[in-house]
Protein backbone atom coordinates (compact mmCIF):
# COMPACT_ATOMS: atom_id res chain seq x y z
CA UNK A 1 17.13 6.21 -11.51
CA UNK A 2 20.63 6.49 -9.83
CA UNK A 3 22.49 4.79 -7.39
CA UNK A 4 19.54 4.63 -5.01
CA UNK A 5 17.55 2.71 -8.08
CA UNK A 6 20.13 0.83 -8.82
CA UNK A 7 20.39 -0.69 -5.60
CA UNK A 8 17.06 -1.02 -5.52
CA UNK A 9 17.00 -2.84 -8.72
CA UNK A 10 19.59 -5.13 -7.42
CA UNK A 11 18.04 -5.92 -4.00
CA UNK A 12 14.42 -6.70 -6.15
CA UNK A 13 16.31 -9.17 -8.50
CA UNK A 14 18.04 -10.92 -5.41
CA UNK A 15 14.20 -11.58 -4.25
CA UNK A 16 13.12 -12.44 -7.52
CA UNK A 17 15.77 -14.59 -8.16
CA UNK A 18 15.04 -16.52 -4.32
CA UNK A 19 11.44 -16.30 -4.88
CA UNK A 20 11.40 -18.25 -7.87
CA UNK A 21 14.30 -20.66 -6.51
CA UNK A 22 11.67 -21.50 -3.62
CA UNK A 23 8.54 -22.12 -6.53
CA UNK A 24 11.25 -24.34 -8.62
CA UNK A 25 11.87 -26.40 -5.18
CA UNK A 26 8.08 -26.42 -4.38
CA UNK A 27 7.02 -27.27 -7.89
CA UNK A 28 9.70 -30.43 -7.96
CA UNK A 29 9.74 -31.49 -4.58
CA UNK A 30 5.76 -32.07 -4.35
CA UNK A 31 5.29 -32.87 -8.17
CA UNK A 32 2.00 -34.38 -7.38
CA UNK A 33 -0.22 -32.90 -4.66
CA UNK A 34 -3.36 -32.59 -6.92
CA UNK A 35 -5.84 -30.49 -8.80
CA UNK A 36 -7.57 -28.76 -5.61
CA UNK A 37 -3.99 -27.82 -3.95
CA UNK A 38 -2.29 -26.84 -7.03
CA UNK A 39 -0.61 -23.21 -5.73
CA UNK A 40 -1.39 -21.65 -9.13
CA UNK A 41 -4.59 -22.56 -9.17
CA UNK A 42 -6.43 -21.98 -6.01
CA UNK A 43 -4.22 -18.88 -5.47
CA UNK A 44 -1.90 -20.13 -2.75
CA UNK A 45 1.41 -18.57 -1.95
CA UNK A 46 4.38 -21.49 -3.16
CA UNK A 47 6.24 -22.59 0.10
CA UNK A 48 8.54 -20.20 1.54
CA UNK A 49 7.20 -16.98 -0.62
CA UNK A 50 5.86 -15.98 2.51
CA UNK A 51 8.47 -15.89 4.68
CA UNK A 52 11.08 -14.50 1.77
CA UNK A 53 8.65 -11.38 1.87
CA UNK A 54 8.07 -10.94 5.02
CA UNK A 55 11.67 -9.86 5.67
CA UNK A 56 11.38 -7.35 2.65
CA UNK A 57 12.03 -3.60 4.01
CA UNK A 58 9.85 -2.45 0.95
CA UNK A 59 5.97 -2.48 -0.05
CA UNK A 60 6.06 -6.14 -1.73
CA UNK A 61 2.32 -7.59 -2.84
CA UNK A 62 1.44 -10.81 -4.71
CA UNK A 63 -1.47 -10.80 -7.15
CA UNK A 64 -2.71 -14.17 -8.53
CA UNK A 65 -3.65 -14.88 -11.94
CA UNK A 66 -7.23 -12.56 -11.68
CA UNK A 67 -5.38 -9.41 -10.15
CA UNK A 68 -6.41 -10.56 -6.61
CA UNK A 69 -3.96 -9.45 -4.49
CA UNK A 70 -3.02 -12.89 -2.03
CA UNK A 71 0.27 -11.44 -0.04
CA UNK A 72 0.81 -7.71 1.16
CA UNK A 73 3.37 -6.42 3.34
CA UNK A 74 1.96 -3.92 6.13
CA UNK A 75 3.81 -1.20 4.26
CA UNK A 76 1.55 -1.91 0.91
CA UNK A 77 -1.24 -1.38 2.74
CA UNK A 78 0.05 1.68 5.18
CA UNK A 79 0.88 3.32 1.64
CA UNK A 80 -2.78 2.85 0.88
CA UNK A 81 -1.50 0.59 -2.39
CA UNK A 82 -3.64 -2.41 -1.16
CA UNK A 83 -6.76 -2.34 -0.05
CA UNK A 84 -8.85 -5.65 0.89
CA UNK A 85 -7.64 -7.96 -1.66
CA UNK A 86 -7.49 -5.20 -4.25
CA UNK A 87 -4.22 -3.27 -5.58
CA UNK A 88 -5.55 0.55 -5.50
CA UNK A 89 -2.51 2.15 -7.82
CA UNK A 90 -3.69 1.80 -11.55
CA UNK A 91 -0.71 2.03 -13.20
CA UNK A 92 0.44 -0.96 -10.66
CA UNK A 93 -1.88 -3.19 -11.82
CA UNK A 94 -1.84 -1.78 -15.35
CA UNK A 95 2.22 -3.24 -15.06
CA UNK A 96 1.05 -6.38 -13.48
CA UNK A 97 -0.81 -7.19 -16.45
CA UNK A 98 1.65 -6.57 -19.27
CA UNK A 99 4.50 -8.67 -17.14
CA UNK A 100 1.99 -11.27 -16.49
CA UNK A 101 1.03 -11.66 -20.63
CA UNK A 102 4.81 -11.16 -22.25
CA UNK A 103 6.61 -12.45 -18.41
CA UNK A 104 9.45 -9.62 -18.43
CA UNK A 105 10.52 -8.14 -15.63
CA UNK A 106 9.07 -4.20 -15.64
CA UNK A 107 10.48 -0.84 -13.77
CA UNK A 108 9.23 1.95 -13.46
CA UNK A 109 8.12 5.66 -11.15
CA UNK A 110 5.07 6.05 -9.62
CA UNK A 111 2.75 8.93 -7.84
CA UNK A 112 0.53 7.76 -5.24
CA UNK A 113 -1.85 9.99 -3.04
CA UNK A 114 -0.23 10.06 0.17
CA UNK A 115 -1.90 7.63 2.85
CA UNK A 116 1.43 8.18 5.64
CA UNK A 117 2.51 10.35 8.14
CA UNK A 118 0.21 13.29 6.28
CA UNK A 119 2.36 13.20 2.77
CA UNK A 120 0.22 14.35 0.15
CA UNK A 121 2.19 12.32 -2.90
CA UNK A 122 4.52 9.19 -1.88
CA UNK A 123 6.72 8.56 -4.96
CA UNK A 124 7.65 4.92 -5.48
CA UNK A 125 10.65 3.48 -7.81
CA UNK A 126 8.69 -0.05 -8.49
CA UNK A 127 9.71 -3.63 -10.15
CA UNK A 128 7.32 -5.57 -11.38
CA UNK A 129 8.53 -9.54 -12.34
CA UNK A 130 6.62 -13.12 -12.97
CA UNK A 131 6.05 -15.19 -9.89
CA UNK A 132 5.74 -18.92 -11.20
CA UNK A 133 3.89 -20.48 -13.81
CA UNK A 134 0.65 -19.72 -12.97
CA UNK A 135 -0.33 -15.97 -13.73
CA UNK A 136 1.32 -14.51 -10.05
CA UNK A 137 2.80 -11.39 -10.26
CA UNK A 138 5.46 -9.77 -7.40
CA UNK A 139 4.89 -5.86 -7.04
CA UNK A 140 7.97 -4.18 -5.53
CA UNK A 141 7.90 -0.55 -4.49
CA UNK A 142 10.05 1.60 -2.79
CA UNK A 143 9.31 4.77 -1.10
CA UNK A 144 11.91 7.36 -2.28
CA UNK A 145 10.26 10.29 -1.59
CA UNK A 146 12.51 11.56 0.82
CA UNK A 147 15.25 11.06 -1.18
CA UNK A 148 13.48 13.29 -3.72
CA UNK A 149 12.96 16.21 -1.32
CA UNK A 150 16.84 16.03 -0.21
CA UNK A 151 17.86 16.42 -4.14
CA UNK A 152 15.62 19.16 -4.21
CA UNK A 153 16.41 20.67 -1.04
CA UNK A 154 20.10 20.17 -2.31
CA UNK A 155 19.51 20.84 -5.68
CA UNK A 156 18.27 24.69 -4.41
CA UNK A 157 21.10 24.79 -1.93
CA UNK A 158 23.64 24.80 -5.05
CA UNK A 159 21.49 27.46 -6.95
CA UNK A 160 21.05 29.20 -4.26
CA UNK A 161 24.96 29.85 -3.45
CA UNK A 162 25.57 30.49 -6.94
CA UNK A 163 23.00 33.61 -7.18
CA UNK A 164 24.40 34.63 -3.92
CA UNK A 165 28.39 34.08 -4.89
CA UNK A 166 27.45 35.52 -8.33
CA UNK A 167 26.45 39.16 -6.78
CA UNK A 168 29.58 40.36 -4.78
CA UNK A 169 31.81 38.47 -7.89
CA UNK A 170 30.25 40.19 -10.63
CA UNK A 171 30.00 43.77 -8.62
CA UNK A 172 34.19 43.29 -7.25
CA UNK A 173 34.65 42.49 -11.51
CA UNK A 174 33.37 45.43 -12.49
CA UNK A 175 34.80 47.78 -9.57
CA UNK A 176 38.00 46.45 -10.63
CA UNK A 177 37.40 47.47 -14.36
CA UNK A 178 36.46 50.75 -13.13
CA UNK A 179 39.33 51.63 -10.80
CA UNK A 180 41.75 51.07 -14.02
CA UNK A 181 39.99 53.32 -15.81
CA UNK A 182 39.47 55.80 -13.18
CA UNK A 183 43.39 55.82 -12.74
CA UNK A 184 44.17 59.51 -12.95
CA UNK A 185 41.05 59.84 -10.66
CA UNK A 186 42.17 59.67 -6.67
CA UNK A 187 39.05 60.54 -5.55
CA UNK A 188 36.68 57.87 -7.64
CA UNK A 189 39.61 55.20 -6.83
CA UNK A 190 39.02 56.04 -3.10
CA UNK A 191 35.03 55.41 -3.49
CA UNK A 192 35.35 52.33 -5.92
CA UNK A 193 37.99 50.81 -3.43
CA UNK A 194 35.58 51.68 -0.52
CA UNK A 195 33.02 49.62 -2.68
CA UNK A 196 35.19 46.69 -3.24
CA UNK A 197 35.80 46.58 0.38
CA UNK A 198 32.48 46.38 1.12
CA UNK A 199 31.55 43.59 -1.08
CA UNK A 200 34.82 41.22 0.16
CA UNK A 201 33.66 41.61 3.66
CA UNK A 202 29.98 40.63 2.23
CA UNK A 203 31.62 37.53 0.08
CA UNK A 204 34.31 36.84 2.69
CA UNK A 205 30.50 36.53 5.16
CA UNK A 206 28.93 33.89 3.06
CA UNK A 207 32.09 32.18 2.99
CA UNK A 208 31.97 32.01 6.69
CA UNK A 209 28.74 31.00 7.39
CA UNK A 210 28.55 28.25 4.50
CA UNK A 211 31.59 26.80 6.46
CA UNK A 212 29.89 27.32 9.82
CA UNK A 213 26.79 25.53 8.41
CA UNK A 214 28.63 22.44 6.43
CA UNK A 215 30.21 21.84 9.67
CA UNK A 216 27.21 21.58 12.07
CA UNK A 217 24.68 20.64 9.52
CA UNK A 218 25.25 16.72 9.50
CA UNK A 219 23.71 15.84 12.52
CA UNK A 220 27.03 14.63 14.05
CA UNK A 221 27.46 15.20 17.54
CA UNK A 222 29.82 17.81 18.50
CA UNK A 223 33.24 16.42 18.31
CA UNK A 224 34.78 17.91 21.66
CA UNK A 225 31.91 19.23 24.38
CA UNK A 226 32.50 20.95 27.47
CA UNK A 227 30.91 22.73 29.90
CA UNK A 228 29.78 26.35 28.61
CA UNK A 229 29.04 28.96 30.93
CA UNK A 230 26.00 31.00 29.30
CA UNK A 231 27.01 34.30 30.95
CA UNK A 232 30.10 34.16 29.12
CA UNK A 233 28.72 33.09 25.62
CA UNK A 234 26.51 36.06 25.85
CA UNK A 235 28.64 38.45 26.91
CA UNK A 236 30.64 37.72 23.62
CA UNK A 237 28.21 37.53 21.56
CA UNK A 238 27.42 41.05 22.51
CA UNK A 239 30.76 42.31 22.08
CA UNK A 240 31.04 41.24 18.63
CA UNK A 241 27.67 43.18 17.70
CA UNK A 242 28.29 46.48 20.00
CA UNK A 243 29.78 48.39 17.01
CA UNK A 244 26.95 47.42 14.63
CA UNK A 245 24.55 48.47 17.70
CA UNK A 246 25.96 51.58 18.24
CA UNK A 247 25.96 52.93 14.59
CA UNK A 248 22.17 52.78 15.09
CA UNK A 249 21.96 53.73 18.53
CA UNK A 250 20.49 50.12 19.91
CA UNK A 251 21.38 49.09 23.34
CA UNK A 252 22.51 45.97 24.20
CA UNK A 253 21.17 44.24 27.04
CA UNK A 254 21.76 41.09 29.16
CA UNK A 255 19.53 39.92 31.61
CA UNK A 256 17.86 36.61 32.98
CA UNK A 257 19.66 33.97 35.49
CA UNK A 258 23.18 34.23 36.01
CA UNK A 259 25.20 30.68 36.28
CA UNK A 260 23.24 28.70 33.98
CA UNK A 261 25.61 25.96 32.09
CA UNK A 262 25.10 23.59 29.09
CA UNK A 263 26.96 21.07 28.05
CA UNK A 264 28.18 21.94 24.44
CA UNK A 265 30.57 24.19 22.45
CA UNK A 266 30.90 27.49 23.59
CA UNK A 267 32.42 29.05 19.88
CA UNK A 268 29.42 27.45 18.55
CA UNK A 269 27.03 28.96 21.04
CA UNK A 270 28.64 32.31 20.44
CA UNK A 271 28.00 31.82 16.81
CA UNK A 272 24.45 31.18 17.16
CA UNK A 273 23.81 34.13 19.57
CA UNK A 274 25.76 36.65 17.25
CA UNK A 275 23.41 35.78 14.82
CA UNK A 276 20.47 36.37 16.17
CA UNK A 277 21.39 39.58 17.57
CA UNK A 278 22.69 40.79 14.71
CA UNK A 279 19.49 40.18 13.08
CA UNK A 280 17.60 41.94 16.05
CA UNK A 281 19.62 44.83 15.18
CA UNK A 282 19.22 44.69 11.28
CA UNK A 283 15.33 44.69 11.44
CA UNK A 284 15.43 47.00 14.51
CA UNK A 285 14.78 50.63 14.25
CA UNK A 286 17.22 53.16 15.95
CA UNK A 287 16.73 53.60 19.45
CA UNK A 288 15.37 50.69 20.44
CA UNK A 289 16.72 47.66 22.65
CA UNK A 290 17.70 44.39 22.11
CA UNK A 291 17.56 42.16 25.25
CA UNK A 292 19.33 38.82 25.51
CA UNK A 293 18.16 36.85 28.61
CA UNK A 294 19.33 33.24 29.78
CA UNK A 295 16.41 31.55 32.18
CA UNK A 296 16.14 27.90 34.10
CA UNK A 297 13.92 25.59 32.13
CA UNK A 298 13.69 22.25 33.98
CA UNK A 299 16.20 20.28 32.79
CA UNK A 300 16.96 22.41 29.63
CA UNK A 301 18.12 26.39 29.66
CA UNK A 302 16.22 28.66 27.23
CA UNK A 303 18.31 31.77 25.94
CA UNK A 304 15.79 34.43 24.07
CA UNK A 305 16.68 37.19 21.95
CA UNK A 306 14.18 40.10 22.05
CA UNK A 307 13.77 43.13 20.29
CA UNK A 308 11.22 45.89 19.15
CA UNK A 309 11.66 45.55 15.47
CA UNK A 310 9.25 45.48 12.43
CA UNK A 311 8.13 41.75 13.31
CA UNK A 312 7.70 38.66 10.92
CA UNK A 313 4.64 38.02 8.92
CA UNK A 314 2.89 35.24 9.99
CA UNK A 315 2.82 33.52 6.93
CA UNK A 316 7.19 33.68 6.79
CA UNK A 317 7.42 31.90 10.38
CA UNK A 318 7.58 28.46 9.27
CA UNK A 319 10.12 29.79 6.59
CA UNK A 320 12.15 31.78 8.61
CA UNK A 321 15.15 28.99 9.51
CA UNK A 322 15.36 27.78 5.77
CA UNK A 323 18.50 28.38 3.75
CA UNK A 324 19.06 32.24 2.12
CA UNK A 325 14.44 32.44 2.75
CA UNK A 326 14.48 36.40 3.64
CA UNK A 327 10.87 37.99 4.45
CA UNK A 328 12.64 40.89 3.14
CA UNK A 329 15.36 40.30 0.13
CA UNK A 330 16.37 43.62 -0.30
CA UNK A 331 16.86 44.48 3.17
CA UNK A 332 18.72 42.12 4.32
CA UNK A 333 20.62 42.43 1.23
CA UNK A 334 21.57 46.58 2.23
CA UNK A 335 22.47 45.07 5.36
CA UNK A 336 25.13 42.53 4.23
CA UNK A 337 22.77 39.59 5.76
CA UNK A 338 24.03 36.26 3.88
CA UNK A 339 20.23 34.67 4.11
CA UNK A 340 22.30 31.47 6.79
CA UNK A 341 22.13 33.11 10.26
CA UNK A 342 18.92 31.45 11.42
CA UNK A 343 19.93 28.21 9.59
CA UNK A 344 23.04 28.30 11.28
CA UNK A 345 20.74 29.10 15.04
CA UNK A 346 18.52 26.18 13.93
CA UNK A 347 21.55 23.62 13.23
CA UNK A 348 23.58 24.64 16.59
CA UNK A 349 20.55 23.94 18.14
CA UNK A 350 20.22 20.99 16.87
CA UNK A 351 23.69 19.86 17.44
CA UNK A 352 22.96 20.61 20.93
CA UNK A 353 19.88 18.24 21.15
CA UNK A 354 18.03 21.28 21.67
CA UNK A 355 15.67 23.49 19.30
CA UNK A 356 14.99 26.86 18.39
CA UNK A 357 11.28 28.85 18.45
CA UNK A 358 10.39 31.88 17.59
CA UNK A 359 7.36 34.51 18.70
CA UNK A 360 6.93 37.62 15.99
CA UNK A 361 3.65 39.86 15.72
CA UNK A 362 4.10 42.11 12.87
CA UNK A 363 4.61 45.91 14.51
CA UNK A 364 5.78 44.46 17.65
CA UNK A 365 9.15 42.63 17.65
CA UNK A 366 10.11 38.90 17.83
CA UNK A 367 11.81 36.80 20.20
CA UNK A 368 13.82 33.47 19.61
CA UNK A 369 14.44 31.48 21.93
CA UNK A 370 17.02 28.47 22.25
CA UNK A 371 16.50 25.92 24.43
CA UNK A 372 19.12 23.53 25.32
CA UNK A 373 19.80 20.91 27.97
CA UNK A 374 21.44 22.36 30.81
CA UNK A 375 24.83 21.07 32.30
CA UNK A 376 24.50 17.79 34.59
CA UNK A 377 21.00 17.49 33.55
CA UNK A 378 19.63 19.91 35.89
CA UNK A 379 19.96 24.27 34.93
CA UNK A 380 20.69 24.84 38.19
CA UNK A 381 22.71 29.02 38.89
CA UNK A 382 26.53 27.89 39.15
CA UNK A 383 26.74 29.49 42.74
CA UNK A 384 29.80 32.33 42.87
CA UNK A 385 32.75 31.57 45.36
CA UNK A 386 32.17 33.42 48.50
CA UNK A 387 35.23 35.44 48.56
CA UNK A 388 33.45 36.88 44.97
CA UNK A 389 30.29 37.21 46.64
CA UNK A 390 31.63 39.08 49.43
CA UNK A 391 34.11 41.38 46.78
């Protein structure tokens, strides 16, 4: 099962090991307490069991010699793998009873309908070992479905990059290949070369933005914040989309509150605006506007990107800010979009302590909107010296 099971494994034996030291000590220590307080046989918990589980971060239960369950941690029963005095998981008990007729210690995987925070399977690595002499049974299980959904999350992540890597390297191959034998050609070697261009600046892109999002993507703060003027970040991030702008006749426009400041990185902020004009612009017709406006939010400063594109179906929203998801592939594609730009938005955001939202109607446009906590705790207008009021 991995490292992750593996420590498991060795955490579960540690408890077996102490649970049973505690029944040996109980067992010689009060050799003779009688046949009505024997702990095997009127289902009481050995000395100490109790308090060795209690400190367990897992879901541990105790089931006596008839499958009545006598000790369950409040995880066992948030799971929904207890309930009353019963065990609920079949397979559980179906382990409990084969360790408690041969006494070896059993692993295994379980599936259980999901009973927490509105997960419809919890997945459980679970060790099942003899408790005593008496028929008791110990039921370990640890949740590790969120460990599962990272591997998958990651496990797409890597197949992911190589379908996108694979496109631009397999077209630049073959470009190659056909520029040598288009040699006494000028003219094709002048389109093929145009070609090849185009897909380095598309590779050299994903490059980019896979760097931009391993860096920001951990959840670490950022390593050297300062005060960022939001009139500023904007104005860049314009500048670096103008050209793409003007080859389909969008204007730029920036608007809202002037003198708003966060506390963050301003190359990162720049980042994160770029992107989402850029993809105003991509899914914008020609002649349309894109407006970036900065606005006081309490104690936070929302920026919004607007525009009068094609919109985002409702059913892509909660999509939209996932790794290389496109609502449309071959669009974004034509337009050299990697498939990272909102990821990247989401994770700056997040690195900010702020988050990102977005409003779409299909037909209409969409507008995202960061918001992040202003500089000093308050997104108070920076107020211009007077001698540049009075210029």
């Amino acid at each position: 099962m991995g490292e992750m099971a593996m420590s498991f494994a060795a955490l579960a034996g540690f408890v077996v090991g102490a649970v049973a030291v505690l029944v040996y000590r109980n067992q010689i220590e009060v050799p003779n307490r009688g046949e009505n307080t024997d702990d095997g046989e009127t289902g009481a918990l050995p000395q100490g069991v109790a308090s060795v589980l209690a400190v367990l971060p897992s879901s541990a239960v105790v089931l006596d010699a008839h499958d009545r369950v006598l000790r369950a941690s409040s995880a066992a029963r948030a799971f929904g793998l207890v309930k009353g005095d019963r065990l609920m998981a079949a397979e559980l008990l179906a382990l409990a009873r084969q360790v408690r007729r041969d006494g070896e210690i059993r692993e295994s995987e379980i599936d259980v309908a999901g009973h927490k925070f509105g997960q419809e399977v919890t997945n459980f690595a679970v060790r099942v070992a003899p408790l005593g002499s008496h028929g008791q049974v110990l039921v370990l299980a640890e949740d590790q479905t969120e460990r599962r959904r990272v591997e998958a999350v990651r496990r797409d992540f890597v197949a992911n990059v190589s379908h996108e890597l694979k496109t631009p390297v397999g077209a630049l191959s073959l470009l190659a290949e056909t520029i040598q034998d288009a040699a006494d050609d000028p003219e094709a070697v002048t389109r093929f070369a145009g070609r090849m261009q185009h897909e380095a600046a598309r590779l050299t892109y994903l490059v980019q933005d896979l760097i931009t999002l391993s860096r920001i993507q951990g959840a670490e703060p950022i390593p050297t914040p300062g005060q960022v003027a939001i009139d500023e970040a904007v104005h860049d991030a314009i500048d670096h989309c103008n050209t793409k702008a003007i080859a389909k006749d969008i204007t730029l426009v920036a608007g809202g509150t002037e003198g708003l400041r966060i506390w963050g990185d301003d190359e990162l902020l720049v980042t994160a605006l770029r992107n989402l004009i850029s993809n105003a612009i991509a899914y914008s017709p020609e002649h349309t506007r894109v407006v970036v406006s900065a606005r006081p939010a309490g104690d936070s400063v929302e920026i919004s990107v607007s525009d009068q594109g094609i919109g985002i179906p409702e059913e892509s929203l909660e999509r939209i800010f996932e790794r290389f998801f496109r609502v449309d592939a071959a669009r974004s594609r034509a337009t050299g979009g990697t498939g990272l730009g909102l990821a990247i938005v989401k994770h700056v955001a997040v690195a900010h302590a702020g988050e990102v939202s977005v409003w779409s109607k299909e037909g209409s446009g969409s507008t995202f909107t960061m918001r992040l906590p202003a500089f000093g705790g308050s997104a108070v207008p920076l107020q211009r010296p007077l001698e540049a009021a009075n210029g």
